[in-house]
PDB file of N, CA and C in Angstrom:
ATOM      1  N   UNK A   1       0.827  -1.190   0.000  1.00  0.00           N
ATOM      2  CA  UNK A   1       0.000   0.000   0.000  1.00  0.00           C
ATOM      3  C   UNK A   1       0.871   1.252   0.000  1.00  0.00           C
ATOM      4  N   UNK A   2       1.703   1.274   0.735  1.00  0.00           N
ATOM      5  CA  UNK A   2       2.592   2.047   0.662  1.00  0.00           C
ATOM      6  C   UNK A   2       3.422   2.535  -0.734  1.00  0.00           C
ATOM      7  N   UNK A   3       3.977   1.143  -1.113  1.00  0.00           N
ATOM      8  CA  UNK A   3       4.730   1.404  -2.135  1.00  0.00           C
ATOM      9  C   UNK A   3       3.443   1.951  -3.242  1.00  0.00           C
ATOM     10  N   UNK A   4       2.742   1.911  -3.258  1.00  0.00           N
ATOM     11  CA  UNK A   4       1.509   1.949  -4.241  1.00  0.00           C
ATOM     12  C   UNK A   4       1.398   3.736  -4.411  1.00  0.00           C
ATOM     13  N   UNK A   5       1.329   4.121  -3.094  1.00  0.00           N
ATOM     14  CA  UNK A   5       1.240   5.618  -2.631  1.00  0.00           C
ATOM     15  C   UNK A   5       2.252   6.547  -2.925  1.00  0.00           C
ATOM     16  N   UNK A   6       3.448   5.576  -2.448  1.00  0.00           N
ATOM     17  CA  UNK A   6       4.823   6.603  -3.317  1.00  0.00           C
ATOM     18  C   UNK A   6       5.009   6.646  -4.599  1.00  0.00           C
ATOM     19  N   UNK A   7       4.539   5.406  -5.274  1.00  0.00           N
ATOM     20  CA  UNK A   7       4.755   5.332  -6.761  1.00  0.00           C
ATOM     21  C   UNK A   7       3.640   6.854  -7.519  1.00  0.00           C
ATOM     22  N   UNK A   8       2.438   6.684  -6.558  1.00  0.00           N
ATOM     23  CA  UNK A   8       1.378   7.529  -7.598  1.00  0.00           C
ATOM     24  C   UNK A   8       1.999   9.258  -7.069  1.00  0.00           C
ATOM     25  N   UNK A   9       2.460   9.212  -6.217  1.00  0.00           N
ATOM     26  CA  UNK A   9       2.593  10.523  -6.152  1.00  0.00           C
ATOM     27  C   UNK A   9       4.087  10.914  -7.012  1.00  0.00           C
ATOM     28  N   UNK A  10       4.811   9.387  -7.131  1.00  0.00           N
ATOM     29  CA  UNK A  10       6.021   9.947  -7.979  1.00  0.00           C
ATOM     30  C   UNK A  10       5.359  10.180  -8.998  1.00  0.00           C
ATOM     31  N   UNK A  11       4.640   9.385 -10.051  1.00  0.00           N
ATOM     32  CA  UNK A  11       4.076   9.764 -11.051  1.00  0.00           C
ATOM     33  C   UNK A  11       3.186  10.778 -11.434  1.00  0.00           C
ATOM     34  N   UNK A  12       2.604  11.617 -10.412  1.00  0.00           N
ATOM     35  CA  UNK A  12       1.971  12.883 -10.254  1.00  0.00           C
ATOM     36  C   UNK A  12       2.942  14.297 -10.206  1.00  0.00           C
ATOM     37  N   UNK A  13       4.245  13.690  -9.770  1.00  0.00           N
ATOM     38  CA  UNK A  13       5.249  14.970  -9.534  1.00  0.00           C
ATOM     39  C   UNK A  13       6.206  14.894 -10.652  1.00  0.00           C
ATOM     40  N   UNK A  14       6.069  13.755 -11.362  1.00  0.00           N
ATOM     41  CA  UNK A  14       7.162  13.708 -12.524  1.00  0.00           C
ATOM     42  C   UNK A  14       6.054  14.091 -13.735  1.00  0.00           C
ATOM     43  N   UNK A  15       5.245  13.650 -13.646  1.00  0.00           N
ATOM     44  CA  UNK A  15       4.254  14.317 -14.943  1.00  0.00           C
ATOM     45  C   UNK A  15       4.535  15.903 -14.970  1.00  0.00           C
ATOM     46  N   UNK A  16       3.660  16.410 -13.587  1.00  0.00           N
ATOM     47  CA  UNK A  16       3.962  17.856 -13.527  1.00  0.00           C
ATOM     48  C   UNK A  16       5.138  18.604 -13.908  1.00  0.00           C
ATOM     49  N   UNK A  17       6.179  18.092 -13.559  1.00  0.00           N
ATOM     50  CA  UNK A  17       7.873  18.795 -13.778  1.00  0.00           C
ATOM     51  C   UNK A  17       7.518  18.233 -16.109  1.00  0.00           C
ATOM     52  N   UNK A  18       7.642  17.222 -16.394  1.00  0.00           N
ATOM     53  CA  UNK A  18       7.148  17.703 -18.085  1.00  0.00           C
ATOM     54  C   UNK A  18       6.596  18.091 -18.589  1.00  0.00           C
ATOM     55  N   UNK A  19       5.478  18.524 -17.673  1.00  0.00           N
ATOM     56  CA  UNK A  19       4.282  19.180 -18.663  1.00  0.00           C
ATOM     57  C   UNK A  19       4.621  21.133 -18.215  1.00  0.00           C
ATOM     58  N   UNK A  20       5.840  21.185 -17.521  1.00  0.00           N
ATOM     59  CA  UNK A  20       6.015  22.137 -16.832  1.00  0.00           C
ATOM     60  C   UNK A  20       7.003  22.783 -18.073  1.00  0.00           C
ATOM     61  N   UNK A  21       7.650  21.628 -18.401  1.00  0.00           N
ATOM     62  CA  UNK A  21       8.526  21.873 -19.432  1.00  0.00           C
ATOM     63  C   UNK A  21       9.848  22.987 -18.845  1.00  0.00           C
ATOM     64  N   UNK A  22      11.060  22.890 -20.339  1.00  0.00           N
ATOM     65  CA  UNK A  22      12.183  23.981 -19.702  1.00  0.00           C
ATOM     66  C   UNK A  22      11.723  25.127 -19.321  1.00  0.00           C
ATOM     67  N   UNK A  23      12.897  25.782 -18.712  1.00  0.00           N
ATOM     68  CA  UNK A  23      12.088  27.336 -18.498  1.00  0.00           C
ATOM     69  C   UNK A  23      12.692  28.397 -19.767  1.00  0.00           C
ATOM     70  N   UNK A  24      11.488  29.307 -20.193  1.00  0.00           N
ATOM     71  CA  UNK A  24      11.339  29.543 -21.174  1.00  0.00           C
ATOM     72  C   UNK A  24      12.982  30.560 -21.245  1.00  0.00           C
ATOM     73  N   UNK A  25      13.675  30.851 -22.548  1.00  0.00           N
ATOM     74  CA  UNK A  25      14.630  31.446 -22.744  1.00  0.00           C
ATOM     75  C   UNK A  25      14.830  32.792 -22.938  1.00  0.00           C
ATOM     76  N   UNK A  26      15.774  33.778 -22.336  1.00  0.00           N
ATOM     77  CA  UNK A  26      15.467  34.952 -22.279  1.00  0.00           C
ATOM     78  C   UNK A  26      16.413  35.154 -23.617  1.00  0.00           C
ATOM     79  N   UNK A  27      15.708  36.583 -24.103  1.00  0.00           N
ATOM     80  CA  UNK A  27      16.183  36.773 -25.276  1.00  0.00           C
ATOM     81  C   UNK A  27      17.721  36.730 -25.055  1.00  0.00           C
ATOM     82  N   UNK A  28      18.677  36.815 -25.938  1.00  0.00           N
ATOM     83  CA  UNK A  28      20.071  36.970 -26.263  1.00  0.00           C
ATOM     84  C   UNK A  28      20.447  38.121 -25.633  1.00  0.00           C
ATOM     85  N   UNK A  29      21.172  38.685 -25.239  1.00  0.00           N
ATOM     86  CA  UNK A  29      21.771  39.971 -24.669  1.00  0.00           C
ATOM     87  C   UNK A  29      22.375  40.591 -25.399  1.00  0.00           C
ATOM     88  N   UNK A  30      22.304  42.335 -26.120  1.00  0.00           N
ATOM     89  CA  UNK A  30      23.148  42.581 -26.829  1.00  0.00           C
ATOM     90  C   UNK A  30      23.659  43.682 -26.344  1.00  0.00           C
ATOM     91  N   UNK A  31      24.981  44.404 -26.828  1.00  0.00           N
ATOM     92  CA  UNK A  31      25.689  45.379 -26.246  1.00  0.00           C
ATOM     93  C   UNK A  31      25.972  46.163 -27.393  1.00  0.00           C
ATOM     94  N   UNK A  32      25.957  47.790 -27.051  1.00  0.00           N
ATOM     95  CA  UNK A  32      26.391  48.564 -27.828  1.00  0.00           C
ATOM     96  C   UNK A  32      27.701  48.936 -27.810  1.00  0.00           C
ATOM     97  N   UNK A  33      28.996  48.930 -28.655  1.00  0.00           N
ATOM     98  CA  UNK A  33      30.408  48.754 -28.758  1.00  0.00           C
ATOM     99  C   UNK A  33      30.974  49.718 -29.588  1.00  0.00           C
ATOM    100  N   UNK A  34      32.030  50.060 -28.836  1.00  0.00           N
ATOM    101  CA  UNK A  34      32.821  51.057 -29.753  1.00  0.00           C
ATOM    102  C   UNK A  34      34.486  50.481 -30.055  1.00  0.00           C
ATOM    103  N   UNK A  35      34.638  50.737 -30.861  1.00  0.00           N
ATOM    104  CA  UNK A  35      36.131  49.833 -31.362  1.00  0.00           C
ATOM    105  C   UNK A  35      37.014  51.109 -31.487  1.00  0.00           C
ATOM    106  N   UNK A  36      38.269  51.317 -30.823  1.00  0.00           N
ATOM    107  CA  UNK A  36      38.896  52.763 -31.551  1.00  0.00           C
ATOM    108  C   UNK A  36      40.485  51.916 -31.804  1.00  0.00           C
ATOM    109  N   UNK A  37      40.455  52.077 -33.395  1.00  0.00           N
ATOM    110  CA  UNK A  37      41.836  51.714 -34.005  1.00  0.00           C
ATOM    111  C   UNK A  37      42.624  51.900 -34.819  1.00  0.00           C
ATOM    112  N   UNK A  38      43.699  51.495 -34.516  1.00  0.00           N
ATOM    113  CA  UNK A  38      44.637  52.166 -35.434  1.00  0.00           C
ATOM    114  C   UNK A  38      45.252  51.154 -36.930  1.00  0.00           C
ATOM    115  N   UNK A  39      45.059  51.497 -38.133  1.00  0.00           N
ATOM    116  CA  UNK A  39      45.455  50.639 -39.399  1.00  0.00           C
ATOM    117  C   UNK A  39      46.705  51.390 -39.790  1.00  0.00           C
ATOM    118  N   UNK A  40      47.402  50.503 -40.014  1.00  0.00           N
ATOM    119  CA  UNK A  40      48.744  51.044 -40.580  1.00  0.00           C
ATOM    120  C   UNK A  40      48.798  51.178 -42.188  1.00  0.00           C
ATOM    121  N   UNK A  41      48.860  52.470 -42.773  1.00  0.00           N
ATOM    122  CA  UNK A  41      48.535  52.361 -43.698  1.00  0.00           C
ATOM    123  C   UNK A  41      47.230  52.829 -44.696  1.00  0.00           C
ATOM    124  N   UNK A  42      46.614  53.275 -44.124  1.00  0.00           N
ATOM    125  CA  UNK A  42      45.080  53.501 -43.751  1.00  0.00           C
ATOM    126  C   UNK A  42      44.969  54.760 -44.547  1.00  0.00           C
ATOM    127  N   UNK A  43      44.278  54.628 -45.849  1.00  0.00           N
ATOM    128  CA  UNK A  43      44.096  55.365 -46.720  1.00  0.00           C
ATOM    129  C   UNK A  43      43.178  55.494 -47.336  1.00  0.00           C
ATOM    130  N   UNK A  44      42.321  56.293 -48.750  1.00  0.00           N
ATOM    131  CA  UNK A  44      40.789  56.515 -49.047  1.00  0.00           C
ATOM    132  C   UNK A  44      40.874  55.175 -49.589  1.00  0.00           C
ATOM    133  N   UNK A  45      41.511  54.700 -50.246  1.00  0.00           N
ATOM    134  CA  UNK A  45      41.127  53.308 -51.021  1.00  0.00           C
ATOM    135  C   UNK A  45      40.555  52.160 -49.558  1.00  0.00           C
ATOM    136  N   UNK A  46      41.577  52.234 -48.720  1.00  0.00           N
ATOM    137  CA  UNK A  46      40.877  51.483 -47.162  1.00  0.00           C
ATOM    138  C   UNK A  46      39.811  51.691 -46.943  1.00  0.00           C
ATOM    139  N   UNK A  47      39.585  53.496 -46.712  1.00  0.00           N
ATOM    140  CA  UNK A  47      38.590  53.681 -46.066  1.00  0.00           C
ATOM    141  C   UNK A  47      37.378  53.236 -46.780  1.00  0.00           C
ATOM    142  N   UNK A  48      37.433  53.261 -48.095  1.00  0.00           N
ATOM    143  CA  UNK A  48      36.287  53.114 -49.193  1.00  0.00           C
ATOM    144  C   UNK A  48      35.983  51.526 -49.430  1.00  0.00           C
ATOM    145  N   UNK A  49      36.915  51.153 -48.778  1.00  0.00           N
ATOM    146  CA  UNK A  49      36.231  49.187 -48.935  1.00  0.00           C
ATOM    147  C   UNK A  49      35.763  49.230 -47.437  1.00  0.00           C
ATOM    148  N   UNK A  50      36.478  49.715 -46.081  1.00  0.00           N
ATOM    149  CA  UNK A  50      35.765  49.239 -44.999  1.00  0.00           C
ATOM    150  C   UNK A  50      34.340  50.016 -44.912  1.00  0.00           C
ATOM    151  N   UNK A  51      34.333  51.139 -45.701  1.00  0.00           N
ATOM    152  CA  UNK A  51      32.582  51.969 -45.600  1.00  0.00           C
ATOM    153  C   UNK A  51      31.768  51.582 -46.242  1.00  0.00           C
ATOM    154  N   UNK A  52      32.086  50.371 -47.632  1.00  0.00           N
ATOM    155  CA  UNK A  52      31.380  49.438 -47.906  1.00  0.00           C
ATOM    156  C   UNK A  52      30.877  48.366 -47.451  1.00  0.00           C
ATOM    157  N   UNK A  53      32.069  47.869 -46.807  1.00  0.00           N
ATOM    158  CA  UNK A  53      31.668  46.650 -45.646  1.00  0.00           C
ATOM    159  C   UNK A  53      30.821  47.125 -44.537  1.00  0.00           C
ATOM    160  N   UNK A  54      30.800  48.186 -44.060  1.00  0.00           N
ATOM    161  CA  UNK A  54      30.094  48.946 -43.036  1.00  0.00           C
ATOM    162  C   UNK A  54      28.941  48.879 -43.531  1.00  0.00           C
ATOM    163  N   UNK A  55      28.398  49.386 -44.785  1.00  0.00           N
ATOM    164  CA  UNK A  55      26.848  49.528 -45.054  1.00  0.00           C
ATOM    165  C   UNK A  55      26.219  48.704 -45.337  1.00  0.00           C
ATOM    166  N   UNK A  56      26.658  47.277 -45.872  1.00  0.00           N
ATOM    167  CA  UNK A  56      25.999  46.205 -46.142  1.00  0.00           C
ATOM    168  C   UNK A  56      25.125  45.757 -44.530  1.00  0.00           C
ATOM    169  N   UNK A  57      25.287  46.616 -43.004  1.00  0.00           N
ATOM    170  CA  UNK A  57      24.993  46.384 -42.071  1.00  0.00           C
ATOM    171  C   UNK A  57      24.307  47.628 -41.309  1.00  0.00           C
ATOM    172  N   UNK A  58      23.204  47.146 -41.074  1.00  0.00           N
ATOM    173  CA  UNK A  58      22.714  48.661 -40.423  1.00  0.00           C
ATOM    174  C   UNK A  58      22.717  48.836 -39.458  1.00  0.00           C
ATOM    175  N   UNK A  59      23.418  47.630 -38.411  1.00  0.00           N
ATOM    176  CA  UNK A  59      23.856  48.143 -37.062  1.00  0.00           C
ATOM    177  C   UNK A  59      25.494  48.290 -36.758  1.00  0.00           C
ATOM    178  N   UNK A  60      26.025  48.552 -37.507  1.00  0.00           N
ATOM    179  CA  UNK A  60      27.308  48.641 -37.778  1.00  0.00           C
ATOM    180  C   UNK A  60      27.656  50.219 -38.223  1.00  0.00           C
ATOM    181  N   UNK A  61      28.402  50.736 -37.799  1.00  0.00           N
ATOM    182  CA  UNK A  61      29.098  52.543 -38.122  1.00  0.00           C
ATOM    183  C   UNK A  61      29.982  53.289 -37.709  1.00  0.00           C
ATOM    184  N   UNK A  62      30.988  53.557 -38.781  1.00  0.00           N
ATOM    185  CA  UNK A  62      32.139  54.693 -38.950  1.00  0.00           C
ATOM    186  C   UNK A  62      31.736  55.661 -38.036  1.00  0.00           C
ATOM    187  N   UNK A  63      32.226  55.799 -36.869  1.00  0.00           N
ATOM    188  CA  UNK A  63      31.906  57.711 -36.049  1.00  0.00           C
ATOM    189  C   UNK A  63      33.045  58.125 -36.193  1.00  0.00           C
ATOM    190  N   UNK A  64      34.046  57.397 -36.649  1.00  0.00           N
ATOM    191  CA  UNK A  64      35.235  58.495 -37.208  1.00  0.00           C
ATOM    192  C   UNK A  64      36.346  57.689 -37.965  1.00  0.00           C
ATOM    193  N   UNK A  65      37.033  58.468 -38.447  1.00  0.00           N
ATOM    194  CA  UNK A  65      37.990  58.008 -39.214  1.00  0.00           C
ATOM    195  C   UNK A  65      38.906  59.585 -39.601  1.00  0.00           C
ATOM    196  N   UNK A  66      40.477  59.016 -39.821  1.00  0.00           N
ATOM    197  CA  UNK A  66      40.990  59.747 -40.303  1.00  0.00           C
ATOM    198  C   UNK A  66      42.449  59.382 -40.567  1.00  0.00           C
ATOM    199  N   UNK A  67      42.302  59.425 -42.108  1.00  0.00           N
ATOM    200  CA  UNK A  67      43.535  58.720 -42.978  1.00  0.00           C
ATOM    201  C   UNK A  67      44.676  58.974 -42.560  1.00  0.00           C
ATOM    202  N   UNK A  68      45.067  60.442 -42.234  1.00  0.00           N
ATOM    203  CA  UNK A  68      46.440  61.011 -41.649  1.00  0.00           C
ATOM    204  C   UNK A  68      47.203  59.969 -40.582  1.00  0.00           C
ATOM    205  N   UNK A  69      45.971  60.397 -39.505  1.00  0.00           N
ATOM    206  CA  UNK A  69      46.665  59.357 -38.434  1.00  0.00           C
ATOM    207  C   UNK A  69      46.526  57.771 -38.520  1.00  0.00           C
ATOM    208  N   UNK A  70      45.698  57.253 -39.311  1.00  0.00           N
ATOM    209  CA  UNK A  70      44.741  55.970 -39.322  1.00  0.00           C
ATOM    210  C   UNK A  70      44.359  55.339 -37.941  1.00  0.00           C
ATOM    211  N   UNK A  71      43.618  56.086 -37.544  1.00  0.00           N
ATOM    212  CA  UNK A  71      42.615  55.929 -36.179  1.00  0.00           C
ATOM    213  C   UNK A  71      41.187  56.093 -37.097  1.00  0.00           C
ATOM    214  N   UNK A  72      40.719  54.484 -36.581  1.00  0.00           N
ATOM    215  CA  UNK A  72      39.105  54.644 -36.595  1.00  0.00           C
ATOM    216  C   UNK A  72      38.249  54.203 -35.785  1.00  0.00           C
ATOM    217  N   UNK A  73      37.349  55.154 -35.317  1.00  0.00           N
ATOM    218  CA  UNK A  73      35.870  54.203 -34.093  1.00  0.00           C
ATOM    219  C   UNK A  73      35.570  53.836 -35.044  1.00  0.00           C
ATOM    220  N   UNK A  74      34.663  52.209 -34.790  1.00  0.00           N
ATOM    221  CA  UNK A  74      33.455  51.508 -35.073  1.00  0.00           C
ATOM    222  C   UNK A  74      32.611  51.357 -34.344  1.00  0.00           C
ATOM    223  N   UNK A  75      31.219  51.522 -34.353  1.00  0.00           N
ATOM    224  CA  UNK A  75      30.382  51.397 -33.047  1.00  0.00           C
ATOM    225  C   UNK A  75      29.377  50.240 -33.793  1.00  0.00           C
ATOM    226  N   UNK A  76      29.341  49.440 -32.882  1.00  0.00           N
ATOM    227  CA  UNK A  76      28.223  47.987 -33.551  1.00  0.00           C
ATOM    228  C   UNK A  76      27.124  48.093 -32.425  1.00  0.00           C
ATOM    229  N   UNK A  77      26.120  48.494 -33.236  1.00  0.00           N
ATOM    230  CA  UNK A  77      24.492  48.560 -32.424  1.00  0.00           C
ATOM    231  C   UNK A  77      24.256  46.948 -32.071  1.00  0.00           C
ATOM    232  N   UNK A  78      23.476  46.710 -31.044  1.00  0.00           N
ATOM    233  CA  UNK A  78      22.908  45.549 -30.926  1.00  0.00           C
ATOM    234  C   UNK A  78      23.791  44.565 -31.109  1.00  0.00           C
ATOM    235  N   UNK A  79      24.591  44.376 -30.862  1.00  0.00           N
ATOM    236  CA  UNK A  79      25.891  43.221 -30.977  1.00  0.00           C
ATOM    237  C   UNK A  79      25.837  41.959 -29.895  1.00  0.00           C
ATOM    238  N   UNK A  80      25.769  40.587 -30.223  1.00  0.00           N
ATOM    239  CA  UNK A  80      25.465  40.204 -29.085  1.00  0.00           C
ATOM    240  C   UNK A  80      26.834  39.350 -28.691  1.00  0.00           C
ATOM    241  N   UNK A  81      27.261  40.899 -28.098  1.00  0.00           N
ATOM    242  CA  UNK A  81      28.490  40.081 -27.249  1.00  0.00           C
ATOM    243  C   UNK A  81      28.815  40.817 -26.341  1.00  0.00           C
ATOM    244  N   UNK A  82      29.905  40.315 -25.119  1.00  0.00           N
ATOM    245  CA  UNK A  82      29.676  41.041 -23.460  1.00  0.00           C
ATOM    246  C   UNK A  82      31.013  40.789 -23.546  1.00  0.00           C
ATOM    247  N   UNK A  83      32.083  39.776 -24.214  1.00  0.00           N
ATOM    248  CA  UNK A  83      33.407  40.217 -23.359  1.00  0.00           C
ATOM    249  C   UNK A  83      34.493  40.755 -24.536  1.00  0.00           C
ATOM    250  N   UNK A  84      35.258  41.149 -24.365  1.00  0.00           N
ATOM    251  CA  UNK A  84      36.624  41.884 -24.854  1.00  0.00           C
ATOM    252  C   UNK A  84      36.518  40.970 -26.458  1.00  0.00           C
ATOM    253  N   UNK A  85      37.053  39.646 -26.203  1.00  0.00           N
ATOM    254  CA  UNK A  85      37.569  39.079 -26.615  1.00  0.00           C
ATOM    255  C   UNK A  85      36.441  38.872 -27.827  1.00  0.00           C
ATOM    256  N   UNK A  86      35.488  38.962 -27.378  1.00  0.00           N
ATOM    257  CA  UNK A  86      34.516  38.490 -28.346  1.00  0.00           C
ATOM    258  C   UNK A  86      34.564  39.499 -29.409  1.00  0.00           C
ATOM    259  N   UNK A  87      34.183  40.811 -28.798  1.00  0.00           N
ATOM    260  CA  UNK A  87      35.214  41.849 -29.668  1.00  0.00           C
ATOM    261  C   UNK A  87      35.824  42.229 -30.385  1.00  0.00           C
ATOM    262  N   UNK A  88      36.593  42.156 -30.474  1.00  0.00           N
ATOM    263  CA  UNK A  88      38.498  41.363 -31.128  1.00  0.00           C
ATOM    264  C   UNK A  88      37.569  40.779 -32.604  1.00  0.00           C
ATOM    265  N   UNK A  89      37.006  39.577 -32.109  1.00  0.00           N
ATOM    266  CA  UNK A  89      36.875  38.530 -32.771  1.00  0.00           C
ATOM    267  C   UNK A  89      36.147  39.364 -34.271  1.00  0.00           C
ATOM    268  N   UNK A  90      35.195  39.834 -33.668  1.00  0.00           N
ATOM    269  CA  UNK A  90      33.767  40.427 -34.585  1.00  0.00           C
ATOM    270  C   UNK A  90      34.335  41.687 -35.280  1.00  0.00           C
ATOM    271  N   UNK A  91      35.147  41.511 -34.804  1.00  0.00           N
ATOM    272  CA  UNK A  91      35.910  43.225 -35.416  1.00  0.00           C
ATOM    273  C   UNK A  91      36.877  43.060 -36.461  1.00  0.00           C
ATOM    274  N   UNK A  92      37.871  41.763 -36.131  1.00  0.00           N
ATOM    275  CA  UNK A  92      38.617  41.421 -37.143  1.00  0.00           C
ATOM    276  C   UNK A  92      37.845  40.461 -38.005  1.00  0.00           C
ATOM    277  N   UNK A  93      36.981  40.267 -37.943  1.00  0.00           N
ATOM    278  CA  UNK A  93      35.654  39.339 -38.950  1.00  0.00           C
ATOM    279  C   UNK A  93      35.204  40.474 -40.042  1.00  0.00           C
ATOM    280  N   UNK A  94      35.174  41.838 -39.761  1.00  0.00           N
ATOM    281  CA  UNK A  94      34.781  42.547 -40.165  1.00  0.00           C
ATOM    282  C   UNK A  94      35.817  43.692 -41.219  1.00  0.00           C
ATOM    283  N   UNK A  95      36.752  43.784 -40.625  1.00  0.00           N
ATOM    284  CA  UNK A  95      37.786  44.337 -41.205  1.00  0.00           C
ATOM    285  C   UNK A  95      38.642  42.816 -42.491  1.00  0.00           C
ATOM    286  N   UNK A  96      38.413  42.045 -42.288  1.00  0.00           N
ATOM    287  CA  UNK A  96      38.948  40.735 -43.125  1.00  0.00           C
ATOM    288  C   UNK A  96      38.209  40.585 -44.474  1.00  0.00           C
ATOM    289  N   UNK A  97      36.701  40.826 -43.924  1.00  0.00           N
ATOM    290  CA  UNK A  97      35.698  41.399 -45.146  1.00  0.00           C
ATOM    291  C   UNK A  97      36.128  42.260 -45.981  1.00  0.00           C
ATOM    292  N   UNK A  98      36.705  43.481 -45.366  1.00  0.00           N
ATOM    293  CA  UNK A  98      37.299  44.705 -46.366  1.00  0.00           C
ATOM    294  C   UNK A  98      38.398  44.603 -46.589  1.00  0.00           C
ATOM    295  N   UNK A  99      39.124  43.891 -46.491  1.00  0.00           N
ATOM    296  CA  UNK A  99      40.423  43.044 -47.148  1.00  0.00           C
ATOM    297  C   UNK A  99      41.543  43.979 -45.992  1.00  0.00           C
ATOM    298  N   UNK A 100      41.261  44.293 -44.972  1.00  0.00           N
ATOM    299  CA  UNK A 100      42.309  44.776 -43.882  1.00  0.00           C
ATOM    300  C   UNK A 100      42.753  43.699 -43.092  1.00  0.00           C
ATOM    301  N   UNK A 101      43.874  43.327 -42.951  1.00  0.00           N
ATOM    302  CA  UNK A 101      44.368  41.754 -42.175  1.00  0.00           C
ATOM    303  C   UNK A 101      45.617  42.041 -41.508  1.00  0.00           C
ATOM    304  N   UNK A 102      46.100  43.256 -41.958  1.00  0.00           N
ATOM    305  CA  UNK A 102      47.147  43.240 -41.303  1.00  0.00           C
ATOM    306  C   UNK A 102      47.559  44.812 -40.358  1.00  0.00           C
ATOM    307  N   UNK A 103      48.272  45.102 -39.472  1.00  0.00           N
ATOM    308  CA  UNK A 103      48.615  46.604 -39.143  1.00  0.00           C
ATOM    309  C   UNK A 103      47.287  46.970 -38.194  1.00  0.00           C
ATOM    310  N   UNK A 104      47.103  46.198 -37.778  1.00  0.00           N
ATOM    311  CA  UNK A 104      45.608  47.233 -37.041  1.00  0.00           C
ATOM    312  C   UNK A 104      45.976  46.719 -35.522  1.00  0.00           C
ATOM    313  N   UNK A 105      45.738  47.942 -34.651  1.00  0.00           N
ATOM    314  CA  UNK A 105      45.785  47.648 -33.632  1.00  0.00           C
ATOM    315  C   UNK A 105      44.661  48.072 -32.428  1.00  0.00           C
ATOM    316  N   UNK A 106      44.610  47.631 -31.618  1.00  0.00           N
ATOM    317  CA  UNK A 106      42.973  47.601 -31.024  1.00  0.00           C
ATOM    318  C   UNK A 106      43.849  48.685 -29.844  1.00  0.00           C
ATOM    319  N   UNK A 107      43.301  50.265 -29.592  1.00  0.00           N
ATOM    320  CA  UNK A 107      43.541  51.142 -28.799  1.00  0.00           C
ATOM    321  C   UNK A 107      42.559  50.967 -27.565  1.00  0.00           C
ATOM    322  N   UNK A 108      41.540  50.915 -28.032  1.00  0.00           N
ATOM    323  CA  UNK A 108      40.592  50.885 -26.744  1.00  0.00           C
ATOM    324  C   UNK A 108      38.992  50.325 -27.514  1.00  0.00           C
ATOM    325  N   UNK A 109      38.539  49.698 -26.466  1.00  0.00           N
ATOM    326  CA  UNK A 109      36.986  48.747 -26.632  1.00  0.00           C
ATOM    327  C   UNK A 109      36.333  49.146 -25.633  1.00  0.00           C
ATOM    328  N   UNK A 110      34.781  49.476 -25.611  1.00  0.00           N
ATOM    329  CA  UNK A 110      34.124  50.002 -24.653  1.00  0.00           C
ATOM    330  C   UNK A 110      32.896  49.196 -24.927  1.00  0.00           C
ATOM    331  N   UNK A 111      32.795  48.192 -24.206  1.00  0.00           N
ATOM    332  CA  UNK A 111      31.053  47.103 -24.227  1.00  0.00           C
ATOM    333  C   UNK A 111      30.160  48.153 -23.449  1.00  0.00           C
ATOM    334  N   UNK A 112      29.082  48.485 -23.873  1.00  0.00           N
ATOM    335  CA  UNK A 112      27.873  48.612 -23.214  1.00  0.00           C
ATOM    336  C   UNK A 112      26.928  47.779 -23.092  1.00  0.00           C
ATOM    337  N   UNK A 113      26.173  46.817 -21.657  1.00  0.00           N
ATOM    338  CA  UNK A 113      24.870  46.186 -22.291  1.00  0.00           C
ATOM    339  C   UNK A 113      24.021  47.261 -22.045  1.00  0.00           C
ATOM    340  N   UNK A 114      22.836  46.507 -23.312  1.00  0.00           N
ATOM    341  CA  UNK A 114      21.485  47.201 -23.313  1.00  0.00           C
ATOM    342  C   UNK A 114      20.981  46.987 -21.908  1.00  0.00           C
ATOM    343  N   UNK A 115      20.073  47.575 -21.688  1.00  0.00           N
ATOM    344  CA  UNK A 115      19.268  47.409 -20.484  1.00  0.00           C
ATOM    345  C   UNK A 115      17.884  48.128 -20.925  1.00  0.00           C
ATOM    346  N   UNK A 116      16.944  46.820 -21.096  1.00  0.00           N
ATOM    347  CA  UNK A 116      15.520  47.223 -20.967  1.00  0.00           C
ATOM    348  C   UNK A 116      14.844  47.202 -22.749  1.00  0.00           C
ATOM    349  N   UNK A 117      13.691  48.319 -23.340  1.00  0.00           N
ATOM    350  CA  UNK A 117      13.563  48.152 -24.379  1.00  0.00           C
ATOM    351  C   UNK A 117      14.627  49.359 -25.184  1.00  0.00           C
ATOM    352  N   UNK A 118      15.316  50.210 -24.137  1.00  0.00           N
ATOM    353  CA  UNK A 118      15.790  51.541 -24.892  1.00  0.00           C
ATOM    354  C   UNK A 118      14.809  52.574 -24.956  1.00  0.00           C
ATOM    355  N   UNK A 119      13.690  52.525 -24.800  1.00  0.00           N
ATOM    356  CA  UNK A 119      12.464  52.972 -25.454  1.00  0.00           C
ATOM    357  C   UNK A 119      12.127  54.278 -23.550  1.00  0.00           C
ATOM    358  N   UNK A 120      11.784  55.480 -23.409  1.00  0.00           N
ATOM    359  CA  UNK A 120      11.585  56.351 -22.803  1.00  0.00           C
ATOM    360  C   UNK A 120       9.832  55.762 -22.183  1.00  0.00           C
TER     361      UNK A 120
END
């Protein structure tokens, strides 16, 4: 009788936990990023393939550039990544596109996460 009693209530508490199912997934996390760097070499023909590679993306954008020194920000809207490294990664993914592979050096990275809808 006993065993009868533990069995139905196991089977009452294990039903519940599947029909309970995983717990549901929170969206992805994304961060707004600024890249400031330096290309060695870094000239209008550069600048004019990476501002191509830039627009094929509409959360992706040049806030500066300047051939003299070859220092450029990139700021990537909605990016879903949180550490340094990831960074790095998505940045030289991006510059490899515009045929830049070599001479660039990463000055400073600034992750922001989003928080909330953005929305006032």
């Amino acid at each position: 009788m006993r065993t009868t009693g533990l069995l139905l209530l196991f089977a009452l508490f294990s039903n519940g936990m599947v029909l309970a199912g995983p717990p549901l997934a929170s969206p992805p996390a994304t961060s707004t990023v600024q890249v400031v760097l330096h290309i060695d070499g870094f000239n209008d023909a550069l600048y004019g393939r990476l501002s191509a590679e830039v627009g094929r993306d509409h959360s992706i954008g040049i806030e500066y550039s300047c051939t003299w020194s070859g220092v450029v920000v990139i700021q990537f809207n909605e990016a879903p990544v949180s550490e340094r490294g990831d960074v790095v990664t998505m940045t030289q993914n991006l510059l490899a596109r515009a045929g830049i592979e070599k001479g660039v050096e990463f000055l400073h990275i600034t992750v922001e996460a989003q928080q909330g809808s953005g929305k006032c």
